[in-house]
PDB file of N, CA and C in Angstrom:
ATOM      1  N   UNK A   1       0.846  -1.182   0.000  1.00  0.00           N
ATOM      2  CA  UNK A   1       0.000   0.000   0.000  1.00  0.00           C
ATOM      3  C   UNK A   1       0.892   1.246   0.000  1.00  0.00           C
ATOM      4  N   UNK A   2       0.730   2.237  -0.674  1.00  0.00           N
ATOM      5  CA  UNK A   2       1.298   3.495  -1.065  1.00  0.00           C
ATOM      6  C   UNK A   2       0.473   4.537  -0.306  1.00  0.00           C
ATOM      7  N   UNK A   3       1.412   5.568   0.517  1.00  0.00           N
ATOM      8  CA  UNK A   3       0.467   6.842   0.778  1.00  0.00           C
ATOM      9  C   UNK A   3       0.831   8.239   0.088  1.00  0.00           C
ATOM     10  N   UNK A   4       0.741   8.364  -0.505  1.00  0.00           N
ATOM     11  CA  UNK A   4       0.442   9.499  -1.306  1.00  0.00           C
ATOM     12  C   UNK A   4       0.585  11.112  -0.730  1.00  0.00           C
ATOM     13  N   UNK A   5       0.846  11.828  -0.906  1.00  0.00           N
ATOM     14  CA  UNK A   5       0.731  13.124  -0.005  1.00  0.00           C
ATOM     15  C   UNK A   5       0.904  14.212  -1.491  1.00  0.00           C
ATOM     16  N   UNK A   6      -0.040  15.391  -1.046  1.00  0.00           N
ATOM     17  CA  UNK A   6       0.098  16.345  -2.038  1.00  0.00           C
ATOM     18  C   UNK A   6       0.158  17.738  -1.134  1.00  0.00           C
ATOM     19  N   UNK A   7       0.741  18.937  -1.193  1.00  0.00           N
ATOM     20  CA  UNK A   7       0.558  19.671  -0.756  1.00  0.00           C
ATOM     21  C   UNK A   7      -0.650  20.561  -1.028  1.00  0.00           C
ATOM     22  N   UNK A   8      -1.576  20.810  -0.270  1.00  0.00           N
ATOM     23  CA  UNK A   8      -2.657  21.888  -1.041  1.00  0.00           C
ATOM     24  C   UNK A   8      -3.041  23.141  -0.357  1.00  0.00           C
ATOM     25  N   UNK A   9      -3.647  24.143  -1.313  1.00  0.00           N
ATOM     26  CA  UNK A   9      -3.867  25.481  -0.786  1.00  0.00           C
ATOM     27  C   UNK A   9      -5.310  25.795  -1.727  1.00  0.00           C
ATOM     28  N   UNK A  10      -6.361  26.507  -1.323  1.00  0.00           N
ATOM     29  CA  UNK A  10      -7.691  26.517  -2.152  1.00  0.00           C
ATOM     30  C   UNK A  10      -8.244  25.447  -3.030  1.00  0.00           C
ATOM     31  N   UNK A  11      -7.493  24.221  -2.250  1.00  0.00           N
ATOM     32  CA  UNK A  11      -7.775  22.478  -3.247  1.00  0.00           C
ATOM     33  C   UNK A  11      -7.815  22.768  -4.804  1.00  0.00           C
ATOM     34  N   UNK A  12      -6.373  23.299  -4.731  1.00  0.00           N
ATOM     35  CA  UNK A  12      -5.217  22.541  -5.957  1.00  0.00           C
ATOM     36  C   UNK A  12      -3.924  22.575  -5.289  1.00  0.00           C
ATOM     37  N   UNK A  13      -3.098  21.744  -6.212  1.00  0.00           N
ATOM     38  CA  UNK A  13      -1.642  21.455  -5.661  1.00  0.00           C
ATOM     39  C   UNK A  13      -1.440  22.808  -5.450  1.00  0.00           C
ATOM     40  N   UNK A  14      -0.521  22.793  -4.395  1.00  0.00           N
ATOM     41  CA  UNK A  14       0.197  24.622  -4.422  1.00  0.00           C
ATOM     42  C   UNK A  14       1.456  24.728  -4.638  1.00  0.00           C
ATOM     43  N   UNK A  15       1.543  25.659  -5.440  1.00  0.00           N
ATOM     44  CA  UNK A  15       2.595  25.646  -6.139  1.00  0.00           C
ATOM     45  C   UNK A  15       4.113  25.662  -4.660  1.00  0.00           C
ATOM     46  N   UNK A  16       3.705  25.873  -3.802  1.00  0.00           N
ATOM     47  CA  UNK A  16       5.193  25.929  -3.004  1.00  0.00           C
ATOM     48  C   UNK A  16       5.013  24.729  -2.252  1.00  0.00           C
ATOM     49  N   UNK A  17       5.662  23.602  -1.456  1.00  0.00           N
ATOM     50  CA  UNK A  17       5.688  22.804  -0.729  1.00  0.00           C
ATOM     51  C   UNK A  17       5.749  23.205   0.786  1.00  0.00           C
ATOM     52  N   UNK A  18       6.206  24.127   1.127  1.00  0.00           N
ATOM     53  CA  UNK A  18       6.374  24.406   2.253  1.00  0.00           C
ATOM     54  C   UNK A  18       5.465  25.623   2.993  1.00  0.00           C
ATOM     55  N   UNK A  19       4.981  26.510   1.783  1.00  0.00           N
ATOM     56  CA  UNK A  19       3.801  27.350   1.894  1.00  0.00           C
ATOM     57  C   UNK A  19       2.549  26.871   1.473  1.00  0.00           C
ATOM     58  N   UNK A  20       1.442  25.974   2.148  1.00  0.00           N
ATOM     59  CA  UNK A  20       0.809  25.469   1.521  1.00  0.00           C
ATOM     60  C   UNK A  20      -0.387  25.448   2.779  1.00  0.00           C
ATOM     61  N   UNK A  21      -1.683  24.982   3.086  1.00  0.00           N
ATOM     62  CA  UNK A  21      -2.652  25.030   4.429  1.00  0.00           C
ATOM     63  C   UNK A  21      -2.690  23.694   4.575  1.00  0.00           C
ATOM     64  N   UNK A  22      -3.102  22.972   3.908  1.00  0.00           N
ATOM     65  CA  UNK A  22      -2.973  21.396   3.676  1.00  0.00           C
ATOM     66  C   UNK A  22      -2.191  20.570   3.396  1.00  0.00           C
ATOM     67  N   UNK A  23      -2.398  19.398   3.199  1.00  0.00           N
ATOM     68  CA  UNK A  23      -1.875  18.189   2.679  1.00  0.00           C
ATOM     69  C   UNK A  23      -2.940  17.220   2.484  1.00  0.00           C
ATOM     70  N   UNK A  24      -2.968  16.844   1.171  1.00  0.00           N
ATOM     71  CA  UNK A  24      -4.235  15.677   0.923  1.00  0.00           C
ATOM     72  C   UNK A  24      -3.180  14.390   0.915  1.00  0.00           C
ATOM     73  N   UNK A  25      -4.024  13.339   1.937  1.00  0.00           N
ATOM     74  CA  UNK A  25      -3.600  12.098   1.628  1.00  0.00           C
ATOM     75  C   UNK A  25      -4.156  11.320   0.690  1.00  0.00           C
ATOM     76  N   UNK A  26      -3.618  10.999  -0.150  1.00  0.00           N
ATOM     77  CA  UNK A  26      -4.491   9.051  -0.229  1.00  0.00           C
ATOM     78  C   UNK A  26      -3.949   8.017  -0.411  1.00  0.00           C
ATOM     79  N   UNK A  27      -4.473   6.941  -0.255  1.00  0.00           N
ATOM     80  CA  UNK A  27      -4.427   5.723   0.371  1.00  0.00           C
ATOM     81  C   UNK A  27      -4.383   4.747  -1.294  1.00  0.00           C
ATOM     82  N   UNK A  28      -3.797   4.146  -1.438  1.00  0.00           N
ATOM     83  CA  UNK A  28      -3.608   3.684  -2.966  1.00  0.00           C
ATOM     84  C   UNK A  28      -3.395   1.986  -2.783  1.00  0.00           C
ATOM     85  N   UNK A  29      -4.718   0.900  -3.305  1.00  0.00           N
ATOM     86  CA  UNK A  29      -3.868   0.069  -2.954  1.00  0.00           C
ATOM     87  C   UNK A  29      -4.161  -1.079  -4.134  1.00  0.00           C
ATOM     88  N   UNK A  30      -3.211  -1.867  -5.076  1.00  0.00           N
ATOM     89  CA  UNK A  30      -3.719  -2.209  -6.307  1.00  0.00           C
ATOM     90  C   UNK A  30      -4.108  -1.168  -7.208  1.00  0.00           C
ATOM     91  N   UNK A  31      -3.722   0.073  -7.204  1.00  0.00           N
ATOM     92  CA  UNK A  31      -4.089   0.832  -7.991  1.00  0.00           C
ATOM     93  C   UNK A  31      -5.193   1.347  -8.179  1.00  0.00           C
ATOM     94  N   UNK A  32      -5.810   1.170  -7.183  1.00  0.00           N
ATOM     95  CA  UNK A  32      -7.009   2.002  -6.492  1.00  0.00           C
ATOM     96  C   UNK A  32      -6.911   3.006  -5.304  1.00  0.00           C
ATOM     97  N   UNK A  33      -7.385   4.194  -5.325  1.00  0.00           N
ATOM     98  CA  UNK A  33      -7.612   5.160  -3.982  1.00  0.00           C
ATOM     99  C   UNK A  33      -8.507   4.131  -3.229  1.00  0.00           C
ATOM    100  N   UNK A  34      -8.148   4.026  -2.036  1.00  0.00           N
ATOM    101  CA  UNK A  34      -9.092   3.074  -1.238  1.00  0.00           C
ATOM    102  C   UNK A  34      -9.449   4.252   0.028  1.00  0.00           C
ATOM    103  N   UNK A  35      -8.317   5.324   0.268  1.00  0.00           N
ATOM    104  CA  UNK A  35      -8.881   6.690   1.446  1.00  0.00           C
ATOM    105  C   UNK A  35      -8.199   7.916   1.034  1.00  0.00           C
ATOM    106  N   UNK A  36      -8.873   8.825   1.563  1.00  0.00           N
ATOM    107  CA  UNK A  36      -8.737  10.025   1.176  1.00  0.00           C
ATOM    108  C   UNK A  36      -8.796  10.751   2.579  1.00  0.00           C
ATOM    109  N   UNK A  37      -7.357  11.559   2.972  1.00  0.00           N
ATOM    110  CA  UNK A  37      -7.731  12.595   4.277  1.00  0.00           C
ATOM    111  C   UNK A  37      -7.018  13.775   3.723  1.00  0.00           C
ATOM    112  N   UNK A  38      -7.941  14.869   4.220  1.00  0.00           N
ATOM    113  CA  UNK A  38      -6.923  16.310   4.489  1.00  0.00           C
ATOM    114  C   UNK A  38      -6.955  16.470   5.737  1.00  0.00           C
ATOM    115  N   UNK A  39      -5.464  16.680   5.888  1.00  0.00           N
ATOM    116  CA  UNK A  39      -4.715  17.358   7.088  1.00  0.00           C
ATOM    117  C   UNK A  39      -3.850  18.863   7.000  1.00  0.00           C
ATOM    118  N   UNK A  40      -4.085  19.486   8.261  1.00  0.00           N
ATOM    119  CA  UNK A  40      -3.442  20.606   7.870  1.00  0.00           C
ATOM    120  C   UNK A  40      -2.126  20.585   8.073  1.00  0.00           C
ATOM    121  N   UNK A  41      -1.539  21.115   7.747  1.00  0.00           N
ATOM    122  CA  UNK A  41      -0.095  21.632   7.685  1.00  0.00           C
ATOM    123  C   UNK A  41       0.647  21.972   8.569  1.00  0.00           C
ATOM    124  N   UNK A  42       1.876  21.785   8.895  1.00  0.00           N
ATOM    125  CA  UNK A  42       2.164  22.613  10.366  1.00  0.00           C
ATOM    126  C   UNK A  42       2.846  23.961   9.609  1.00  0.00           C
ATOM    127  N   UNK A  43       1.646  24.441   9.506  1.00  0.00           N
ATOM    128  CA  UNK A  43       2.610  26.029   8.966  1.00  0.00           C
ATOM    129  C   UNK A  43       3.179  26.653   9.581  1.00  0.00           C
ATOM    130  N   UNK A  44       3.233  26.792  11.046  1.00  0.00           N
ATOM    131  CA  UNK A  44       4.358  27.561  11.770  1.00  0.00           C
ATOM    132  C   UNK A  44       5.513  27.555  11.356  1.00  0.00           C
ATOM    133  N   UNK A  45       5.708  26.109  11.098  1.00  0.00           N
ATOM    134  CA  UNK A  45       7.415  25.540  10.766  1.00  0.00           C
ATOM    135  C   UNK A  45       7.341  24.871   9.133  1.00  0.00           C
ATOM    136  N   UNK A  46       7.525  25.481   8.584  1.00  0.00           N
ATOM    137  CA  UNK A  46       7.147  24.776   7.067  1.00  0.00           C
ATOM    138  C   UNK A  46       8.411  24.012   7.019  1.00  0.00           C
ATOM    139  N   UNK A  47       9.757  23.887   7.804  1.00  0.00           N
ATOM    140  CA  UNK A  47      10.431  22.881   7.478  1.00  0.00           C
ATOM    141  C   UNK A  47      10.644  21.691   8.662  1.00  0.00           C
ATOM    142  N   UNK A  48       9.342  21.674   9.422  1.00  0.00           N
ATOM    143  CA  UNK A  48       9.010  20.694   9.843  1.00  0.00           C
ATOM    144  C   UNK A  48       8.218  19.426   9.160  1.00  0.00           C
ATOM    145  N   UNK A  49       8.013  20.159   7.916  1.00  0.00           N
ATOM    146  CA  UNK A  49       7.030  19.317   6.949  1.00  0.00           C
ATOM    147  C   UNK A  49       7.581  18.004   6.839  1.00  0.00           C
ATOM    148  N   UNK A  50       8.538  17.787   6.375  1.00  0.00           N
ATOM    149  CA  UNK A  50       9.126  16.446   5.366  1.00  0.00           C
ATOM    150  C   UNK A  50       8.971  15.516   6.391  1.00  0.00           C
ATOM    151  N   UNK A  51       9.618  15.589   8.514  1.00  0.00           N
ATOM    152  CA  UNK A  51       9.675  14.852   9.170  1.00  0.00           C
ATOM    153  C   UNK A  51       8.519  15.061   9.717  1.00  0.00           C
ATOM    154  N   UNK A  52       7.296  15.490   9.765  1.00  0.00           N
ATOM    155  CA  UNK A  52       6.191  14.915  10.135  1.00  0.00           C
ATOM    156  C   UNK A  52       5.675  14.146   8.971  1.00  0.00           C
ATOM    157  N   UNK A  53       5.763  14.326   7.338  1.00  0.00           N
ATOM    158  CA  UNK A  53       5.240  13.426   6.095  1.00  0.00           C
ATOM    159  C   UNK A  53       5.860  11.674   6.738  1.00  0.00           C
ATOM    160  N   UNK A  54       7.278  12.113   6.869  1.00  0.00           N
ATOM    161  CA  UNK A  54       8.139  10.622   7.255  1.00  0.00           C
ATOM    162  C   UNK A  54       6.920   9.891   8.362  1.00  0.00           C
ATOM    163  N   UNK A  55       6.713  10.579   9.321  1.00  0.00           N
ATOM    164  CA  UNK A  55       5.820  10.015  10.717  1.00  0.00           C
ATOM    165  C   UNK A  55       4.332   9.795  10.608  1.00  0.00           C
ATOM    166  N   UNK A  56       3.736  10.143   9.533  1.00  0.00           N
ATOM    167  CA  UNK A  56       2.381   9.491   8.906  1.00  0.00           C
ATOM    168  C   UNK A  56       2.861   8.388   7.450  1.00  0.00           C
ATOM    169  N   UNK A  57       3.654   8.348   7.372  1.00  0.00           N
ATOM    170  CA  UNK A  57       4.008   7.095   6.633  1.00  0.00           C
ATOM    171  C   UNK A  57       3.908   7.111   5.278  1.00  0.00           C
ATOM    172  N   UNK A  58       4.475   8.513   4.851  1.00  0.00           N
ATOM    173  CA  UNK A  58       3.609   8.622   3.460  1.00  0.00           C
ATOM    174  C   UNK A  58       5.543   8.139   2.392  1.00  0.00           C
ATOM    175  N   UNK A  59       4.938   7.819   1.561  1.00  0.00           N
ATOM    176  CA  UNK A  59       5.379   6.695   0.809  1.00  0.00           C
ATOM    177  C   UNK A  59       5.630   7.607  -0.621  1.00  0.00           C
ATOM    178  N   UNK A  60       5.017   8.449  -1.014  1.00  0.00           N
ATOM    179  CA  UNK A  60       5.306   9.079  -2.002  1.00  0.00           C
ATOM    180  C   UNK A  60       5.061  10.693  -1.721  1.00  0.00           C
ATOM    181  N   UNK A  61       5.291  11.339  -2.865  1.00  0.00           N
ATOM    182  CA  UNK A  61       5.044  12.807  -2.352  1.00  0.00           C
ATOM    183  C   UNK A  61       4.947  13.468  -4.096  1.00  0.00           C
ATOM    184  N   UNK A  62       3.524  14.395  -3.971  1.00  0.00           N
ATOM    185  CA  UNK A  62       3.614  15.015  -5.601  1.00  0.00           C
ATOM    186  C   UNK A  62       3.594  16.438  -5.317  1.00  0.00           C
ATOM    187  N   UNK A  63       4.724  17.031  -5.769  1.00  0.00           N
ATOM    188  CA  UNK A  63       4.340  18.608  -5.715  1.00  0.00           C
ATOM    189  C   UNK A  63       5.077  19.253  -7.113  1.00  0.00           C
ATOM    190  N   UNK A  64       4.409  20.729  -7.042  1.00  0.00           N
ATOM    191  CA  UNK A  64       4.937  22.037  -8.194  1.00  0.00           C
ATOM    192  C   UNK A  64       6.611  22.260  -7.789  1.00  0.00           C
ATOM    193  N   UNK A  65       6.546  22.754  -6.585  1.00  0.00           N
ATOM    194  CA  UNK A  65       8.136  23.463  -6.471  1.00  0.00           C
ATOM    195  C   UNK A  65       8.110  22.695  -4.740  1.00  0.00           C
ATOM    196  N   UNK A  66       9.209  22.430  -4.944  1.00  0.00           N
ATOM    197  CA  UNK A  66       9.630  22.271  -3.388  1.00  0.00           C
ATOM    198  C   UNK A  66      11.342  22.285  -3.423  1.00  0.00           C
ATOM    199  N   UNK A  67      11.920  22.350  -2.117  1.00  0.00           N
ATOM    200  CA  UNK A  67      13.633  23.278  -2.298  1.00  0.00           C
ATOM    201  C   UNK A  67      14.332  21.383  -2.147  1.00  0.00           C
ATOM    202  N   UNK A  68      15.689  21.782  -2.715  1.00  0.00           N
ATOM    203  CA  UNK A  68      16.717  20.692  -2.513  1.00  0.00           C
ATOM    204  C   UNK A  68      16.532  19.949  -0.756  1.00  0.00           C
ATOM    205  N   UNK A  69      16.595  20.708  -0.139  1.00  0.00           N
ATOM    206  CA  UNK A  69      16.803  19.962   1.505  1.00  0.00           C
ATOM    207  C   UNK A  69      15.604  18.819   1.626  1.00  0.00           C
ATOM    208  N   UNK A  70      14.093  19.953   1.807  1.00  0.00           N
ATOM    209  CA  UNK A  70      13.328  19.038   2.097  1.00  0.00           C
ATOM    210  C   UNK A  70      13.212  17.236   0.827  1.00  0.00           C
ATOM    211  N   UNK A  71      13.848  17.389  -0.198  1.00  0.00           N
ATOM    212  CA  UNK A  71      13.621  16.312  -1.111  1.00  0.00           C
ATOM    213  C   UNK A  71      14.900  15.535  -0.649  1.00  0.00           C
ATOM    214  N   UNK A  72      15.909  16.087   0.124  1.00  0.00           N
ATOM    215  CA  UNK A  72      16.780  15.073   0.720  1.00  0.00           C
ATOM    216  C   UNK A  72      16.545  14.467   1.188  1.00  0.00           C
ATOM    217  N   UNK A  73      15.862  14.798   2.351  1.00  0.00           N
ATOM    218  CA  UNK A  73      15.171  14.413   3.545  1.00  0.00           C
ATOM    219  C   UNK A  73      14.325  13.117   3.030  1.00  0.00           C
ATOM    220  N   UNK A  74      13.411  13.701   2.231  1.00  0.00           N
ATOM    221  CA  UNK A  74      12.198  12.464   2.045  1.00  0.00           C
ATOM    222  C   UNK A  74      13.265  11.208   1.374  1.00  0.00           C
ATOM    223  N   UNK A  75      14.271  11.893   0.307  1.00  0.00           N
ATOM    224  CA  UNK A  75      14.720  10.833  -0.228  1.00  0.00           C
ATOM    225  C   UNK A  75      15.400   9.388   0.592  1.00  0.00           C
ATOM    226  N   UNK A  76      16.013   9.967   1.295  1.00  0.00           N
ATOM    227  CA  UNK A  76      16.802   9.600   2.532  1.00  0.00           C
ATOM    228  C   UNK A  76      15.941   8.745   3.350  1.00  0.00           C
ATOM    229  N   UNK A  77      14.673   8.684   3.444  1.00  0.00           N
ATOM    230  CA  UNK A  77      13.652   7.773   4.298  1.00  0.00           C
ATOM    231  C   UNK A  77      12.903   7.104   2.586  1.00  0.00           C
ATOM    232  N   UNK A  78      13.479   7.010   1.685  1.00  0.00           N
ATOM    233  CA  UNK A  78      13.201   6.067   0.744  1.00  0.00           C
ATOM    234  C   UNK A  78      11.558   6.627   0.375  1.00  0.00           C
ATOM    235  N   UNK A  79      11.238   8.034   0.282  1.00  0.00           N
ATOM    236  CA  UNK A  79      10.227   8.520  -0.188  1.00  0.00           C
ATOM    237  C   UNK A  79      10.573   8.920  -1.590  1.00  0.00           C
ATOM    238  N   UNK A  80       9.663   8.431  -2.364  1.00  0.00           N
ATOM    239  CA  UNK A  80       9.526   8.910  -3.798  1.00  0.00           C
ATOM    240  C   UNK A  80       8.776  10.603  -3.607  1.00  0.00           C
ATOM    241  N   UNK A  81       9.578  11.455  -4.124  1.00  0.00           N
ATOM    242  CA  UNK A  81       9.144  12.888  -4.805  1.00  0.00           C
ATOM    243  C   UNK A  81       9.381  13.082  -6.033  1.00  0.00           C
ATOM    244  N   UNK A  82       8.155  13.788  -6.300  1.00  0.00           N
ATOM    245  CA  UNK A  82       8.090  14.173  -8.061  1.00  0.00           C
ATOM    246  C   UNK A  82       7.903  15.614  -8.203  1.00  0.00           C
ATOM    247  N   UNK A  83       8.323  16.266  -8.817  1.00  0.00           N
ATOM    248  CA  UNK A  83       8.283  17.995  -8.815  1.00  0.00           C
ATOM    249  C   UNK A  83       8.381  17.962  -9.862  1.00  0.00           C
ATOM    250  N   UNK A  84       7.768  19.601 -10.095  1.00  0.00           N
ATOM    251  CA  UNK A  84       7.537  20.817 -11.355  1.00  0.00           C
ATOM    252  C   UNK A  84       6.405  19.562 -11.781  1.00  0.00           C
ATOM    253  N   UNK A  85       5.261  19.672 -10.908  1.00  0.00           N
ATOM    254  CA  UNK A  85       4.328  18.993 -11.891  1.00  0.00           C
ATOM    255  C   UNK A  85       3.107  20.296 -11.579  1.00  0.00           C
ATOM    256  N   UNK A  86       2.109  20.343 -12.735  1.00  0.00           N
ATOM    257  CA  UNK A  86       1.500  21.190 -13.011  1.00  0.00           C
ATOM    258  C   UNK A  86       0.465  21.767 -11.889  1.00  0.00           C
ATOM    259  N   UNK A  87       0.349  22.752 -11.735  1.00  0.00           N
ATOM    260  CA  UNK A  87      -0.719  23.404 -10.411  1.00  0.00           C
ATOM    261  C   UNK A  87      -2.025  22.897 -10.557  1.00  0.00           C
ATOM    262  N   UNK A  88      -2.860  21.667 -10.419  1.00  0.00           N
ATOM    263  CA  UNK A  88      -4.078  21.286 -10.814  1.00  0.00           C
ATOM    264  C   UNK A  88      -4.995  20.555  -9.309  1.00  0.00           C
ATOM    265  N   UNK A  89      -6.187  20.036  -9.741  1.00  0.00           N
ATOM    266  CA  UNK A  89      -6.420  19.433  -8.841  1.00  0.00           C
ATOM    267  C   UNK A  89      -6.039  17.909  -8.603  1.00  0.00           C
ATOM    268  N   UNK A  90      -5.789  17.863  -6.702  1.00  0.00           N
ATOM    269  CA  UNK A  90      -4.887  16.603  -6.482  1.00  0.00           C
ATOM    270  C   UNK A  90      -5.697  15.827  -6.846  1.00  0.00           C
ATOM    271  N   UNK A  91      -6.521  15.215  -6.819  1.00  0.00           N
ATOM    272  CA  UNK A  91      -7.474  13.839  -7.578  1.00  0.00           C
ATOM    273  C   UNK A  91      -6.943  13.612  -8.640  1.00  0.00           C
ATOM    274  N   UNK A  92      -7.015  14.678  -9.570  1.00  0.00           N
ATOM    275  CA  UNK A  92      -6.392  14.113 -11.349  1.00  0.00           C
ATOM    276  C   UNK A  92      -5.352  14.111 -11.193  1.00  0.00           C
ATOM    277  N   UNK A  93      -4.305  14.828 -10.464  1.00  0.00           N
ATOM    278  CA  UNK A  93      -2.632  14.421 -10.172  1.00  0.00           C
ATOM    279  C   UNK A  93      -2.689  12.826  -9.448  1.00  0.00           C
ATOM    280  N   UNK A  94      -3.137  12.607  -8.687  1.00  0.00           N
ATOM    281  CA  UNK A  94      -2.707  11.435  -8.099  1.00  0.00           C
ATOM    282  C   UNK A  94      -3.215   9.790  -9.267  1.00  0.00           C
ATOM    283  N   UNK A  95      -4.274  10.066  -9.715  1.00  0.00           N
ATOM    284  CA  UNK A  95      -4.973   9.093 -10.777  1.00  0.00           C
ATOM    285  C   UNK A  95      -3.755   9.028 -12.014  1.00  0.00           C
ATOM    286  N   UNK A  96      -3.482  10.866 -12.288  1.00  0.00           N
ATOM    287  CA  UNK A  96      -2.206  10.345 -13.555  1.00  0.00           C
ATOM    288  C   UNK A  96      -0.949   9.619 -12.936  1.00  0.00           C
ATOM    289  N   UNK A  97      -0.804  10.076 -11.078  1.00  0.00           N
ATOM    290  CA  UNK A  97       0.581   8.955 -11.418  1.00  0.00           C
ATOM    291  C   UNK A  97       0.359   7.351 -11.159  1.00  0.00           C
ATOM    292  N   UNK A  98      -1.460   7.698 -10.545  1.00  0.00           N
ATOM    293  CA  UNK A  98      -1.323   5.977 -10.571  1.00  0.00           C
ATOM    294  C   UNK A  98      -1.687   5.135 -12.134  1.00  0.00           C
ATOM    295  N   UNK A  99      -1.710   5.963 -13.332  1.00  0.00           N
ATOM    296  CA  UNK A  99      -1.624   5.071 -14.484  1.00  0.00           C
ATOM    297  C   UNK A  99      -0.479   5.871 -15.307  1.00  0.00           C
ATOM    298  N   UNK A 100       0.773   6.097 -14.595  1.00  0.00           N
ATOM    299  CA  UNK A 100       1.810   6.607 -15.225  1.00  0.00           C
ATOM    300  C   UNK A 100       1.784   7.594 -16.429  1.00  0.00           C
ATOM    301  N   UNK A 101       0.917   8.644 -16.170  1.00  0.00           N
ATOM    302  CA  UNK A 101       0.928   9.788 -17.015  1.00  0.00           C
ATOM    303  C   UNK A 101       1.173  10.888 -16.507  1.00  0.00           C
ATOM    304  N   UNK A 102       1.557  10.841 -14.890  1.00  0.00           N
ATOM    305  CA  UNK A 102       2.135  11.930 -14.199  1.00  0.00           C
ATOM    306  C   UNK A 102       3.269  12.806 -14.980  1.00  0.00           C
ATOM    307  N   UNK A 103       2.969  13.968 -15.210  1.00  0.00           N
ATOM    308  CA  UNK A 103       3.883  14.802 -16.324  1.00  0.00           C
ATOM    309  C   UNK A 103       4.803  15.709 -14.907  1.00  0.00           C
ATOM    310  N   UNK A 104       6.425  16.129 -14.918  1.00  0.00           N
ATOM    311  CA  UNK A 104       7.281  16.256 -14.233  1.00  0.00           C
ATOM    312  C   UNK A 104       8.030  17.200 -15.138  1.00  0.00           C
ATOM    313  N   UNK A 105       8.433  18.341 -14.963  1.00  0.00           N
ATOM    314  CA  UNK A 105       8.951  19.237 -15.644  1.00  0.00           C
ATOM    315  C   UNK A 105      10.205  20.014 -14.801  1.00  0.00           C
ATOM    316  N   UNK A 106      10.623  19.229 -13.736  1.00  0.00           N
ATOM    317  CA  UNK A 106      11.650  19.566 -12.878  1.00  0.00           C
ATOM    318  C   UNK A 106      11.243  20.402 -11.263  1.00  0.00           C
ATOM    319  N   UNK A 107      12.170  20.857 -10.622  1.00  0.00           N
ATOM    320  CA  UNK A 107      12.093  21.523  -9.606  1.00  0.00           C
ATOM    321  C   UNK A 107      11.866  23.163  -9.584  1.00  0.00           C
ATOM    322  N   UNK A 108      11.082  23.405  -9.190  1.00  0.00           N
ATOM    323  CA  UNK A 108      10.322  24.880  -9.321  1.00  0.00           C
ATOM    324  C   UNK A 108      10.315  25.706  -8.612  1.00  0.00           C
ATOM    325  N   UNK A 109      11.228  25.409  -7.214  1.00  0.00           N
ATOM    326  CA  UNK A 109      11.456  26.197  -6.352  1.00  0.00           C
ATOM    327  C   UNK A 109      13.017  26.612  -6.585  1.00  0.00           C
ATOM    328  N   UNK A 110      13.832  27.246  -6.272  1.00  0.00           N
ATOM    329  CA  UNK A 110      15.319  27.529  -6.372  1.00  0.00           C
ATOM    330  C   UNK A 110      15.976  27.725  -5.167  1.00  0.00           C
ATOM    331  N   UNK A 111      15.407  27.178  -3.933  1.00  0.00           N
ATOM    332  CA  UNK A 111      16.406  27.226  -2.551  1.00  0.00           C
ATOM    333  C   UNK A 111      16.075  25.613  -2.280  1.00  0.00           C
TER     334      UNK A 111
END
């Protein structure tokens, strides 16, 4: 089972990872969404993000821009991140990467 995490702000991806109100989970299993949660964000500390993602168990991660550190981090606990993917809503982002049409145009943040 895969958990999924997207960053969101007015429910679409937001374009920053670390400036964002939310995070949509879902729950993926056989290639099906089997759950869906939003949680908020700890925005006080936006670079508390990556090690609370690690401590809900999330398994992948889709965002627009997010900086070199935090993608260390996830990488480093064997989290898949995908960046510079398009500002849309997370439902159709998460469906394209679960039938591999997730489109990736690089990193979009520059710190």
């Amino acid at each position: 089972m895969k958990i999924i995490a997207l960053p969101v702000k007015e429910n679409k991806l937001s374009p920053h990872f670390g400036i964002c109100s939310h995070f949509l989970f879902y729950w993926e299993e056989n290639g099906k969404i089997i759950k869906e949660d939003l949680n908020h964000a700890p925005a006080q500390y936006p670079e508390l993000i990556p090690n609370w993602l690690i401590e809900k168990g999330v398994t992948d991660v889709i965002a627009a821009g997010i900086g070199l550190k935090p993608i260390e981090i996830l990488n480093r606990h064997k989290i898949n991140v995908f960046v510079g993917v398009k500002v849309k809503d997370p439902k159709v982002l998460v469906g394209e990467y679960l039938d591999g049409t997730l489109e990736t145009n690089g990193n979009l943040c520059d710190h």
